[in-house]
C-alpha atoms as a PDB file:
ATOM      1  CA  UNK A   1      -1.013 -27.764 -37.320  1.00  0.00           C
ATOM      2  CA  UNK A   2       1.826 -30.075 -36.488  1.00  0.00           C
ATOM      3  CA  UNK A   3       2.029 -33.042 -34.439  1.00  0.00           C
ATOM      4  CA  UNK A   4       5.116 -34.228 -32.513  1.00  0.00           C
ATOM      5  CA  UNK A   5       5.651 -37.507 -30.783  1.00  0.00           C
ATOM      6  CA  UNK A   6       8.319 -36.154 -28.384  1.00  0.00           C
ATOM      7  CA  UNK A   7      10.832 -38.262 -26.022  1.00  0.00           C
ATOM      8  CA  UNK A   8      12.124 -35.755 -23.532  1.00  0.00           C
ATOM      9  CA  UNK A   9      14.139 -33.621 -26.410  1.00  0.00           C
ATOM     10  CA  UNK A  10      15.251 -30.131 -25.278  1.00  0.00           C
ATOM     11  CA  UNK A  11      14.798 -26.951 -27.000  1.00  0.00           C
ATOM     12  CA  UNK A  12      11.041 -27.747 -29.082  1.00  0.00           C
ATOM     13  CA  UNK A  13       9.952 -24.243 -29.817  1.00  0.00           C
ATOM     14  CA  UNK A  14      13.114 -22.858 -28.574  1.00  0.00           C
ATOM     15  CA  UNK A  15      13.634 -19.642 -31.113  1.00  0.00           C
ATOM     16  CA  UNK A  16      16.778 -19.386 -30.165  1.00  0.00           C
ATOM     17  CA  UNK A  17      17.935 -22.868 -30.905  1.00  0.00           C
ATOM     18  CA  UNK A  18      20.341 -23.218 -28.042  1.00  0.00           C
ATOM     19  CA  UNK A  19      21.562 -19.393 -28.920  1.00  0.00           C
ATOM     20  CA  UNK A  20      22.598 -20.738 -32.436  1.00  0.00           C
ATOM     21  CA  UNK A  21      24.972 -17.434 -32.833  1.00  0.00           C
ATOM     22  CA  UNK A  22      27.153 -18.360 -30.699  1.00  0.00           C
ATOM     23  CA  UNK A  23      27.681 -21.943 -31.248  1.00  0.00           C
ATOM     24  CA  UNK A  24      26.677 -22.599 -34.945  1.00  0.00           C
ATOM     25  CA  UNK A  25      25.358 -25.817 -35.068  1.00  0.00           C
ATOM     26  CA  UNK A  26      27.813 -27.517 -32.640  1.00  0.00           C
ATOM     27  CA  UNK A  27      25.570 -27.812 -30.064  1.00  0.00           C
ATOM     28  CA  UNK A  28      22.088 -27.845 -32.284  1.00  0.00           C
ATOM     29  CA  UNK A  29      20.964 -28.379 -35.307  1.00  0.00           C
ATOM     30  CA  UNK A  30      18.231 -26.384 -36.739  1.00  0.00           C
ATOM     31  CA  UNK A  31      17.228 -29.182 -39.041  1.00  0.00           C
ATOM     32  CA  UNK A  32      16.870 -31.610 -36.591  1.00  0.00           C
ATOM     33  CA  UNK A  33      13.965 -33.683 -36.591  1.00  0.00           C
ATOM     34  CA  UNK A  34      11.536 -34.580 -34.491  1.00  0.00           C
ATOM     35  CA  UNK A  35       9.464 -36.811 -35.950  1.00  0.00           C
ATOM     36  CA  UNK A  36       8.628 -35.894 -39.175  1.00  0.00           C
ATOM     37  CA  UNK A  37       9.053 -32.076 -38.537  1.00  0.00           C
ATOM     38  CA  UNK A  38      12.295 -30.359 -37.782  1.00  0.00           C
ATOM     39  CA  UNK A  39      13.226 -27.942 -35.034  1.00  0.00           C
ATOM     40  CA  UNK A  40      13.345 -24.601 -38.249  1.00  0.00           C
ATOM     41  CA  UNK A  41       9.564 -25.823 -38.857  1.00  0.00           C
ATOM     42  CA  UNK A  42       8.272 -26.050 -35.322  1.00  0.00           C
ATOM     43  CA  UNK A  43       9.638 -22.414 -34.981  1.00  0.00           C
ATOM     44  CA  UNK A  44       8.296 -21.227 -38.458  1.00  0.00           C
ATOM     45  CA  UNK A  45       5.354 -22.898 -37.139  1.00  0.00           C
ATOM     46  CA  UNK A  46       4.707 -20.883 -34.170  1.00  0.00           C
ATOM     47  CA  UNK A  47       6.036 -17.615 -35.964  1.00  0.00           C
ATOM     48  CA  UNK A  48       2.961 -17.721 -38.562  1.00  0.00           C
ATOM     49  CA  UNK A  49       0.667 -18.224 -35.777  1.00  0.00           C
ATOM     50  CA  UNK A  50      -0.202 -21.929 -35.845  1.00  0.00           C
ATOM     51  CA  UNK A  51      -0.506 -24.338 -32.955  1.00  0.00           C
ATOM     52  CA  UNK A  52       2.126 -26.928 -32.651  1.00  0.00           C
ATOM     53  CA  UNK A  53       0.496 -30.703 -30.895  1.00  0.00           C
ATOM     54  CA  UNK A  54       3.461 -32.482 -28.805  1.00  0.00           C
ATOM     55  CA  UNK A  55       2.352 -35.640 -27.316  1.00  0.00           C
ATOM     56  CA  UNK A  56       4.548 -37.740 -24.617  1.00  0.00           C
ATOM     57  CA  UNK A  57       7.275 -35.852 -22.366  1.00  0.00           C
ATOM     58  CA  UNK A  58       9.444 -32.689 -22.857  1.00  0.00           C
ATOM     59  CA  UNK A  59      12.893 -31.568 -21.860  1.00  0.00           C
ATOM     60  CA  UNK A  60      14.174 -28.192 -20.639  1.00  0.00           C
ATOM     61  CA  UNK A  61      14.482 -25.169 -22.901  1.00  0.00           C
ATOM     62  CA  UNK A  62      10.650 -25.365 -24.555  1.00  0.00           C
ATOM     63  CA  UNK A  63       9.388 -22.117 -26.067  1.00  0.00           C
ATOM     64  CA  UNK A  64      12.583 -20.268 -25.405  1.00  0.00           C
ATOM     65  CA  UNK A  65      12.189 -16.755 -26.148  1.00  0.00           C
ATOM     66  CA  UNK A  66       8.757 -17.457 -27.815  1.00  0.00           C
ATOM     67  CA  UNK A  67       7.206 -14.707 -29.752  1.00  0.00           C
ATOM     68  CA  UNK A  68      10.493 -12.875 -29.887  1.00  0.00           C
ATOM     69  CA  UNK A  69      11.587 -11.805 -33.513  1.00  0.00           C
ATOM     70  CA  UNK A  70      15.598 -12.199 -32.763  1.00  0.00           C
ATOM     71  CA  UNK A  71      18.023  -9.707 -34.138  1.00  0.00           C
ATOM     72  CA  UNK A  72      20.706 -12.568 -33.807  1.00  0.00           C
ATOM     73  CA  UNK A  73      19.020 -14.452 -36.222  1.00  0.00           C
ATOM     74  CA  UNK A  74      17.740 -11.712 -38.665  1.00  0.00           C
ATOM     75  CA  UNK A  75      15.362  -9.799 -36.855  1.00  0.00           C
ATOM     76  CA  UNK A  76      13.782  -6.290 -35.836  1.00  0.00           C
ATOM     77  CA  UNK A  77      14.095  -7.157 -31.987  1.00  0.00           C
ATOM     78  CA  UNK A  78      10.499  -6.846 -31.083  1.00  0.00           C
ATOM     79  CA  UNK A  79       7.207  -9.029 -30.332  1.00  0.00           C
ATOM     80  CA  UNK A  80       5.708 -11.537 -32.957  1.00  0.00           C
ATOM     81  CA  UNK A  81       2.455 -10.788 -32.762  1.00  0.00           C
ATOM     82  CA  UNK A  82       0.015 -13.355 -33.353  1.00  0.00           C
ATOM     83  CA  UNK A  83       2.716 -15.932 -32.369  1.00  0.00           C
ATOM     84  CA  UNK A  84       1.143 -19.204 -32.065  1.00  0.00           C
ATOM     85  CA  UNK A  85       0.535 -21.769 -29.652  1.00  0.00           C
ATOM     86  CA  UNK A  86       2.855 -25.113 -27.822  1.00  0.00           C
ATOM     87  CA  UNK A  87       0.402 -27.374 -26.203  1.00  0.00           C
ATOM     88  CA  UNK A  88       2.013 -30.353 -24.673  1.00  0.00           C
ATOM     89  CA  UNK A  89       0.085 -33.936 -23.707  1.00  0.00           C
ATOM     90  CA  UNK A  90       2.861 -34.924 -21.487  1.00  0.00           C
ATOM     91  CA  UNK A  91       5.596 -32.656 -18.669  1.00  0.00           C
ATOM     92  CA  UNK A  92       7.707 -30.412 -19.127  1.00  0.00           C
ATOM     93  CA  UNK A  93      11.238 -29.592 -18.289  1.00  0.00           C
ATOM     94  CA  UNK A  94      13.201 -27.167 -16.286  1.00  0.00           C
ATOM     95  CA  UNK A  95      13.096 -23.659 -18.262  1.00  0.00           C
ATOM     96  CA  UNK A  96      10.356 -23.245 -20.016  1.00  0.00           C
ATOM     97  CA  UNK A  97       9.586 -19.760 -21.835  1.00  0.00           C
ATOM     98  CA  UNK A  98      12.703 -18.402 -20.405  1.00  0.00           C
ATOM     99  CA  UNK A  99      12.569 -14.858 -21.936  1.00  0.00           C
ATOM    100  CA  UNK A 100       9.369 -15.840 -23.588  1.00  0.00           C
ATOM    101  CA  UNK A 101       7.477 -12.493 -25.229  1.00  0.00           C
ATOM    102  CA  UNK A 102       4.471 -13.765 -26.746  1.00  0.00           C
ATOM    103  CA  UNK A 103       2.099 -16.914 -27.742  1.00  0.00           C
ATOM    104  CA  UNK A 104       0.969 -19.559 -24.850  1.00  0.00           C
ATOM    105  CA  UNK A 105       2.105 -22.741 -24.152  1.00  0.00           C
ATOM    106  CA  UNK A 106      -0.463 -25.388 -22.907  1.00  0.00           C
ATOM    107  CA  UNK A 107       0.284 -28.324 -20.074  1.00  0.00           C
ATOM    108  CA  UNK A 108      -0.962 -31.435 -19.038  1.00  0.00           C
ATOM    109  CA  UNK A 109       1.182 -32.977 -16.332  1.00  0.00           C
ATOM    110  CA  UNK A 110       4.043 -31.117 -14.837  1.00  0.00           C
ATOM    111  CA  UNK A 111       6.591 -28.476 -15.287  1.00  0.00           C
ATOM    112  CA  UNK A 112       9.927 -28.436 -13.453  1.00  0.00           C
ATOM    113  CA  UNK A 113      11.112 -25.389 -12.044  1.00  0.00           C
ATOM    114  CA  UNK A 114      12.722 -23.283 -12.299  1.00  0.00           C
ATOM    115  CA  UNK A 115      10.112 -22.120 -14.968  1.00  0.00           C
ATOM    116  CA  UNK A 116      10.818 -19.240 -17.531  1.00  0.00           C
ATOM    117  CA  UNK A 117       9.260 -15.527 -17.805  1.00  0.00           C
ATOM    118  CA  UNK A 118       6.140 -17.434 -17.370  1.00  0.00           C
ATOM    119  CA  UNK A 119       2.583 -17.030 -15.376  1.00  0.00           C
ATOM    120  CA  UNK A 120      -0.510 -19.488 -15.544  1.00  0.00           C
ATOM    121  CA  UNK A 121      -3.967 -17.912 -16.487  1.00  0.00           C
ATOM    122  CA  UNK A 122      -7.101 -18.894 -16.853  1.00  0.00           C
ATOM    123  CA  UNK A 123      -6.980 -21.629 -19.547  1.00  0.00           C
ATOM    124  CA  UNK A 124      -9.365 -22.028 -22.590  1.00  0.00           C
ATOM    125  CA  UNK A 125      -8.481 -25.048 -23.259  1.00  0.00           C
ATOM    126  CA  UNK A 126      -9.847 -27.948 -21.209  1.00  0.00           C
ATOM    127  CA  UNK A 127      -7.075 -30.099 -19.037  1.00  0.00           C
ATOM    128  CA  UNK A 128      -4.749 -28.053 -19.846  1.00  0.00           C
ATOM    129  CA  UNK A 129      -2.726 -25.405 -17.400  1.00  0.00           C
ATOM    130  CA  UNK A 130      -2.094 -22.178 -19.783  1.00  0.00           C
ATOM    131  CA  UNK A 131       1.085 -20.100 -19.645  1.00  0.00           C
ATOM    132  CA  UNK A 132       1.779 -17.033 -21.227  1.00  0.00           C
ATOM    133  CA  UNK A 133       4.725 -14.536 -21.094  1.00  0.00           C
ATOM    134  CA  UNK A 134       4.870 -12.495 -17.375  1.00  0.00           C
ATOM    135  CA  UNK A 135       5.941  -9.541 -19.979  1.00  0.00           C
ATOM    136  CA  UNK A 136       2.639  -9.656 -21.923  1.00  0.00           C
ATOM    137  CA  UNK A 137       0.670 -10.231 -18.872  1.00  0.00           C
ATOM    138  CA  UNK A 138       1.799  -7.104 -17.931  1.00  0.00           C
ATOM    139  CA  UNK A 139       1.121  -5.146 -20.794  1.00  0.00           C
ATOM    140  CA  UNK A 140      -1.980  -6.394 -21.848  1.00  0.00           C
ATOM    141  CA  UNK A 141      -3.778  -7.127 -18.446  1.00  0.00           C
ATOM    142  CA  UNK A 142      -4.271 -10.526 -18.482  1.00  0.00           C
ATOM    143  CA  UNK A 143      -6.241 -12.258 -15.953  1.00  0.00           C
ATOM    144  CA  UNK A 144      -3.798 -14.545 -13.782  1.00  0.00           C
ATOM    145  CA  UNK A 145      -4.310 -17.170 -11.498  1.00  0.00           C
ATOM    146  CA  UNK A 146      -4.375 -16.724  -8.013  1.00  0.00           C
ATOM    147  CA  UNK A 147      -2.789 -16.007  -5.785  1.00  0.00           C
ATOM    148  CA  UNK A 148      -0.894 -13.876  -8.081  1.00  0.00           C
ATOM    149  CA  UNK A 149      -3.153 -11.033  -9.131  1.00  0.00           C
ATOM    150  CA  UNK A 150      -2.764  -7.469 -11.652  1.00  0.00           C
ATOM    151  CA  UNK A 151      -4.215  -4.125 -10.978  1.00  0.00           C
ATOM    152  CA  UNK A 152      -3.208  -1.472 -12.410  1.00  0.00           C
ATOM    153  CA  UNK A 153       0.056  -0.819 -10.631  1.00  0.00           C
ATOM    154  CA  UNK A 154       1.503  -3.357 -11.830  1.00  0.00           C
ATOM    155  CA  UNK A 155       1.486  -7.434 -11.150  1.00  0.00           C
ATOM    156  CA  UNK A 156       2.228  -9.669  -8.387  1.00  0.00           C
ATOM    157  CA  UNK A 157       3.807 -12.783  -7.820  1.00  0.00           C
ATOM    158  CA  UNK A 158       2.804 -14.773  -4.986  1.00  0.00           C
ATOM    159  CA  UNK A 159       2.755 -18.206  -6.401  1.00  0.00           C
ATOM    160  CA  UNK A 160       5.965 -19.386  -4.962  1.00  0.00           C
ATOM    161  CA  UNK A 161       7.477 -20.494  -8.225  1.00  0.00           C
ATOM    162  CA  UNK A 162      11.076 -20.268  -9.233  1.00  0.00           C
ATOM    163  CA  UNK A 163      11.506 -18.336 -12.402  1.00  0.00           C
ATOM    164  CA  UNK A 164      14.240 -17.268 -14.671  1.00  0.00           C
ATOM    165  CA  UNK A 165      14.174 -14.381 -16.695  1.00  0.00           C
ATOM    166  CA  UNK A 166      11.855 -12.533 -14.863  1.00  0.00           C
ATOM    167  CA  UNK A 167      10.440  -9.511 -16.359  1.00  0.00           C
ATOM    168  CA  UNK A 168      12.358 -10.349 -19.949  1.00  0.00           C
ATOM    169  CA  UNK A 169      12.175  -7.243 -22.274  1.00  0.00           C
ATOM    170  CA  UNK A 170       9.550  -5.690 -20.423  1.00  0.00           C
ATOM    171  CA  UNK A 171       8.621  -2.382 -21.887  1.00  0.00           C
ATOM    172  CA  UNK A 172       5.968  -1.463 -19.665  1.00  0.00           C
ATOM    173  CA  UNK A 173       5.956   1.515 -17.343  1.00  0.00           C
ATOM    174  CA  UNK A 174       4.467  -0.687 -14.102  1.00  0.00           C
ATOM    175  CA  UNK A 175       5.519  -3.094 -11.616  1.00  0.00           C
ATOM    176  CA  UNK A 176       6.247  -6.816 -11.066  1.00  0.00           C
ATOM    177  CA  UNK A 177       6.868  -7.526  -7.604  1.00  0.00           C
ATOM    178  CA  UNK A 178       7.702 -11.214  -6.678  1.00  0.00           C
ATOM    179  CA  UNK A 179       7.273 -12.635  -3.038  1.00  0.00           C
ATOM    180  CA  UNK A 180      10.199 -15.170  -2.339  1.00  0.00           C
ATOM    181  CA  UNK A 181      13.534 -15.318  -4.317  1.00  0.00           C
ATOM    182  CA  UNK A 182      14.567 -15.171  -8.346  1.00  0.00           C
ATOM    183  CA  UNK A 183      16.117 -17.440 -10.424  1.00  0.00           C
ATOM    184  CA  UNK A 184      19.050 -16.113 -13.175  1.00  0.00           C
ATOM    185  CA  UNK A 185      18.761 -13.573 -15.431  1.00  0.00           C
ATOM    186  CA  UNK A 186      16.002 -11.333 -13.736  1.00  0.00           C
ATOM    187  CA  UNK A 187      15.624  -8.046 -15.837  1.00  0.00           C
ATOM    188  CA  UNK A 188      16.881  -9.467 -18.674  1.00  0.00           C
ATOM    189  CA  UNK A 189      16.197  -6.575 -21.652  1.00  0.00           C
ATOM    190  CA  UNK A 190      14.419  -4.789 -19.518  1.00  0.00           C
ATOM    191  CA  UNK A 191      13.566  -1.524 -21.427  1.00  0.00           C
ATOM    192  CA  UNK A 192      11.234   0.235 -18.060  1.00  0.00           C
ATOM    193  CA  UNK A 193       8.951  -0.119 -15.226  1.00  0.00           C
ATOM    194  CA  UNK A 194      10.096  -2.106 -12.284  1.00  0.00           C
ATOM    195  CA  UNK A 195      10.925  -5.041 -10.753  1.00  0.00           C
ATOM    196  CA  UNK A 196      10.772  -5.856  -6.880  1.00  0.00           C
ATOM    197  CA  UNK A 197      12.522  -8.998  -5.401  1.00  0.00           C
ATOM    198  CA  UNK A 198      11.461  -9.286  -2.099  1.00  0.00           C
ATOM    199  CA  UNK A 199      14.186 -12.304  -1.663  1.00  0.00           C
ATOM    200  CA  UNK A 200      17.192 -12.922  -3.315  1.00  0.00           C
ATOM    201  CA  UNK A 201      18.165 -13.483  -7.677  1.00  0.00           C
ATOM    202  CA  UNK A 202      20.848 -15.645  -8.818  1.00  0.00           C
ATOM    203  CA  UNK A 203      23.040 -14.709 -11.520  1.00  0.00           C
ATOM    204  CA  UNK A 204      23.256 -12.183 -14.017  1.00  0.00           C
ATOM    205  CA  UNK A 205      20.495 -10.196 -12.946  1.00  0.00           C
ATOM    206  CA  UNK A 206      19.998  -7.412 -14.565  1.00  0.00           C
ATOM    207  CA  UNK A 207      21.548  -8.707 -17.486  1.00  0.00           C
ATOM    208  CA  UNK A 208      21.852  -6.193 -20.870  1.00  0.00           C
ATOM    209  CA  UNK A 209      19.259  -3.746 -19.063  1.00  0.00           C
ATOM    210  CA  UNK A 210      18.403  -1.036 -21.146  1.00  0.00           C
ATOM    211  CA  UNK A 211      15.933   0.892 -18.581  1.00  0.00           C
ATOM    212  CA  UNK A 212      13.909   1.132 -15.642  1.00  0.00           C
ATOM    213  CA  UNK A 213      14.823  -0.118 -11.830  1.00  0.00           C
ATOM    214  CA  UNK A 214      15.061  -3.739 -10.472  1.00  0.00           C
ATOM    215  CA  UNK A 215      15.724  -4.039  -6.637  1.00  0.00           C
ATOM    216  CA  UNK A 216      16.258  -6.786  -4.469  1.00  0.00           C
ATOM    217  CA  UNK A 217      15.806  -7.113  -0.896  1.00  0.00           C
ATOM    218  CA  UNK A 218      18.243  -9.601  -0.567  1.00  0.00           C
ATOM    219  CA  UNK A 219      21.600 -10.492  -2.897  1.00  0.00           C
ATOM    220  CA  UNK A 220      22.558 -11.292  -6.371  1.00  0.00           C
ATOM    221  CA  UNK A 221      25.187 -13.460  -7.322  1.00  0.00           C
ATOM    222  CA  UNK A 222      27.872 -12.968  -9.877  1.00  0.00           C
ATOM    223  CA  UNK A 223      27.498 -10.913 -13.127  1.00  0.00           C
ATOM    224  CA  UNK A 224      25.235  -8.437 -11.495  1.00  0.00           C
ATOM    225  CA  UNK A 225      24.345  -5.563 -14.544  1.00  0.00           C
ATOM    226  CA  UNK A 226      26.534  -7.581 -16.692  1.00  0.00           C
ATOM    227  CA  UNK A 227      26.229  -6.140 -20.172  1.00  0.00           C
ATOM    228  CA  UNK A 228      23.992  -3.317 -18.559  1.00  0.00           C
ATOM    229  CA  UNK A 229      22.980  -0.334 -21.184  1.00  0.00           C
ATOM    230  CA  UNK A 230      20.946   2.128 -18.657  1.00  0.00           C
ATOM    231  CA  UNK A 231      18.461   1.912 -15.706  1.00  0.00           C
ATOM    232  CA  UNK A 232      18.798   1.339 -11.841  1.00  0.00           C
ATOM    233  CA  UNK A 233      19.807  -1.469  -9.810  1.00  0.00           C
ATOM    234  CA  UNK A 234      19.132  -1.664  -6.211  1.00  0.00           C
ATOM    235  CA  UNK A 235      20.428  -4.827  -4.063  1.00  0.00           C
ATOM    236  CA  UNK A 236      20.256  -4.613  -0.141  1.00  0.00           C
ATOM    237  CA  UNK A 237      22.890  -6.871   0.018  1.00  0.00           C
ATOM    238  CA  UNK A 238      25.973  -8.432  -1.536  1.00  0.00           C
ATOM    239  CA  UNK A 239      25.885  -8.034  -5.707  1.00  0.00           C
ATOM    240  CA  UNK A 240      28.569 -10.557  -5.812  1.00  0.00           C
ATOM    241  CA  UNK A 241      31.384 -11.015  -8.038  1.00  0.00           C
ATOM    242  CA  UNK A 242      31.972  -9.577 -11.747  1.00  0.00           C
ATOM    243  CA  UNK A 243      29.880  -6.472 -11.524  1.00  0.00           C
ATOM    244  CA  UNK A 244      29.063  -4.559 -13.926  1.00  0.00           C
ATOM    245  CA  UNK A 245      31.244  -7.098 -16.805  1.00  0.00           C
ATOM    246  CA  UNK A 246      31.516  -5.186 -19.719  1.00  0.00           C
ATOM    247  CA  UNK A 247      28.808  -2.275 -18.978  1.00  0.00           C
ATOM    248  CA  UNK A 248      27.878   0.348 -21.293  1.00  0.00           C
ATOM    249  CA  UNK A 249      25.843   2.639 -18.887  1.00  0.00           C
ATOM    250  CA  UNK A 250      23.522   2.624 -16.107  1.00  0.00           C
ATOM    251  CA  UNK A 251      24.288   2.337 -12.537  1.00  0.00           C
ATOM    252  CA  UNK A 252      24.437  -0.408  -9.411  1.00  0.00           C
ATOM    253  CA  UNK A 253      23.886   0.276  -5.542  1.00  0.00           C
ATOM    254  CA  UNK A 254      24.702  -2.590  -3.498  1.00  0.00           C
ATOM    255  CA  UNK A 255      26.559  -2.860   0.123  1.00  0.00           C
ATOM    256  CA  UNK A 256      29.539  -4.929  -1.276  1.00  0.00           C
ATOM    257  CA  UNK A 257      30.417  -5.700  -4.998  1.00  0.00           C
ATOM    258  CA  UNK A 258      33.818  -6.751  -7.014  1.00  0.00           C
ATOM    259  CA  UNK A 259      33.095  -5.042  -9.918  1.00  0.00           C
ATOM    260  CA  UNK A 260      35.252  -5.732 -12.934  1.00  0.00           C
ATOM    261  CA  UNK A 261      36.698  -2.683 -14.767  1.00  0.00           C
ATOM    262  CA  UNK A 262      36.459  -0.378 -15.911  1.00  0.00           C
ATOM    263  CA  UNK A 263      33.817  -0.378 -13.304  1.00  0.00           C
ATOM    264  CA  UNK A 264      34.423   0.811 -10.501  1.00  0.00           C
ATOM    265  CA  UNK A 265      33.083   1.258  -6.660  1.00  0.00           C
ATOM    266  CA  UNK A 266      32.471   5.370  -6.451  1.00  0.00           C
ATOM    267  CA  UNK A 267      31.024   6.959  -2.783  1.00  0.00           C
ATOM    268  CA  UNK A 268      27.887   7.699  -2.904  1.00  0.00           C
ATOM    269  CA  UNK A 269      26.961  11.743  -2.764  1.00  0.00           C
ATOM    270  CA  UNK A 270      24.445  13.144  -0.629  1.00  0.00           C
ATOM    271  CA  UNK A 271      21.704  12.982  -2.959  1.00  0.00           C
ATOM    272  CA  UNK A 272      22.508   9.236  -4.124  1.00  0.00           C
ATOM    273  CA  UNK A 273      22.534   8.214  -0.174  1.00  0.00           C
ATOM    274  CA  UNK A 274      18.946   9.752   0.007  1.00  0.00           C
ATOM    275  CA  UNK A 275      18.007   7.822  -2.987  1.00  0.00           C
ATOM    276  CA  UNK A 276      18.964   4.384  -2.125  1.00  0.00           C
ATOM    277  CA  UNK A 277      17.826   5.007   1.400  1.00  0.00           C
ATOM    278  CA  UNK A 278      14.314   5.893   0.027  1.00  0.00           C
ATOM    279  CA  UNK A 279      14.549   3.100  -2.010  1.00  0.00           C
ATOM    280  CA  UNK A 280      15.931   0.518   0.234  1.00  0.00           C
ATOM    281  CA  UNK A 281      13.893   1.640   3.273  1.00  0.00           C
ATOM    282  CA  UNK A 282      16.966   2.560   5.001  1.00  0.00           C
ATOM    283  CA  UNK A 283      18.130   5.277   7.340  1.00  0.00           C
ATOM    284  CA  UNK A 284      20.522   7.615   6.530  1.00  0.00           C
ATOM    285  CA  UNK A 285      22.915   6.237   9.080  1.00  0.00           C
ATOM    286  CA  UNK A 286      22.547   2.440   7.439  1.00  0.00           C
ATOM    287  CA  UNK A 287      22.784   4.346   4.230  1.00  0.00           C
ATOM    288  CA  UNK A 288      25.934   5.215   4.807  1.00  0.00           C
ATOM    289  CA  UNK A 289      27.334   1.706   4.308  1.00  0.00           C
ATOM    290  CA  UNK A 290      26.209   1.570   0.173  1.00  0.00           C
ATOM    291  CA  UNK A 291      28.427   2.264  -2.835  1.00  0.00           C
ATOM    292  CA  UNK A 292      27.748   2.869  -6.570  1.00  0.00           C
ATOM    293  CA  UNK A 293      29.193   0.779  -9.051  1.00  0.00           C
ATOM    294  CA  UNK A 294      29.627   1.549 -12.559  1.00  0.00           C
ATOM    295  CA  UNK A 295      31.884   3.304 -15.172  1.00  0.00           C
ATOM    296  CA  UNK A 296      31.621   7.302 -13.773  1.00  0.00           C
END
């Protein structure tokens, strides 16, 4: 078990230290240390399962993409099982768990929003909040606090919280509907099921989607299905600037887009109005006013 005395550093537990690949140490240093342990051992830490003590205040980033076994560093992609456990004597940050997959990460004081692809259950651990991945929740049923509840639909969000990443590599064939607006990134690696907005999302939604449908009741900013693989994206609005940047498949309905190319904006046929009316809860004359974007 190791114990950090922490001072408001970013990025503790952060498995993707600051997306290493594409910086290389410029703008972190694996090795770093905090304390007497460095940022590789906290991770190595938490991959073998342990439970890593902080004590005293943390910055933004902690327990990025927990419990995910990167292929940009080396790995198979998937969930670490068994991943272990952050539990903080102190606040948090803006962004914790953003794309977080598995483990739990344990609070005292506060956390700063917007939060990651996070949820709070019912804690085992006494005066301490408990947060686990909204991904895992998902697919294994856990209990969550109200008023956010799970049935077997699917789960949803009622809390009021702004989250990035919502939904992160979800691989489950249900639902996550969220009552108010998203932060960036929702979708993110989504492999199936569905995500509702019933608000707005920020940027890059949809982000390197692989499968399954998000919509959103109101708009998206830029870099809407940016890097998209496959699946369905519904927005009821605007889907902003730079859609579809550098997509491989899939497909995006929106009312107005400037998508970059080789996307492009296509009419929609008879059968795709019906869909996004069905979807959108639209008529077939408002239909009328929706385009696909994408590469065919």
């Amino acid at each position: 078990m190791l114990q950090i005395l922490a001072s408001g550093e970013k990025c503790l537990g952060d498995f993707t230290f600051d997306f290493y690949w594409q910086h290389q140490g410029s703008r972190l240093d694996m090795d770093q240390k905090i304390g007497e342990a460095s940022l590789r051992q906290i991770v190595q830490s938490l991959r073998e399962g342990e439970r890593v003590n902080i004590s005293g205040d943390v910055g933004s980033r902690l327990g990025s993409s927990l419990g995910v076994d990167l292929i940009r560093l080396g790995g198979k992609g998937g969930p670490i099982e068994g991943t272990g456990s952050i539990v903080v004597e102190g606040d948090v940050g803006r962004r914790m768990g953003i794309s977080m997959l598995r483990g739990a990460i344990y609070v005292s004081g506060r956390v700063s929003e917007p939060m990651g692809n996070v949820i709070e259950v019912d804690s085992d651990l006494t005066g301490y909040r408990m947060f686990v991945s909204i991904t895992e929740a998902l697919e294994k049923g856990w209990d969550v606090m109200e008023p956010n509840h799970l049935d077997q639909q699917g789960l949803f969000i009622e809390d009021g919280i702004f989250r990035d990443t919502l939904g992160a590599r979800n691989p489950a064939d249900k639902t996550i509907k969220l009552e108010g607006d998203a932060g960036m990134s929702t979708g993110i690696l989504m492999r199936s099921g569905q995500i509702i907005v019933e608000g707005c999302a920020q940027e890059n939604t949809a982000v390197l989607l692989r499968g399954g449908r998000i919509l959103v009741r109101g708009s998206t900013k830029d870099f809407t299905g940016a890097e998209m693989r496959g699946g369905e994206v519904f927005i009821e609005g605007d889907a902003g600037s730079f859609t579809c940047a550098r997509m491989k498949g899939g497909v995006v309905y929106a009312r107005q887009a400037l998508p970059l190319p080789p996307a492009k904006r296509h009419p929609l046929s008879p059968s795709e109005r019906t869909v996004v009316a069905r979807a959108l809860e639209l008529s077939p004359m408002q239909a009328l006013m929706y385009s696909r974007f994408g590469l065919q």
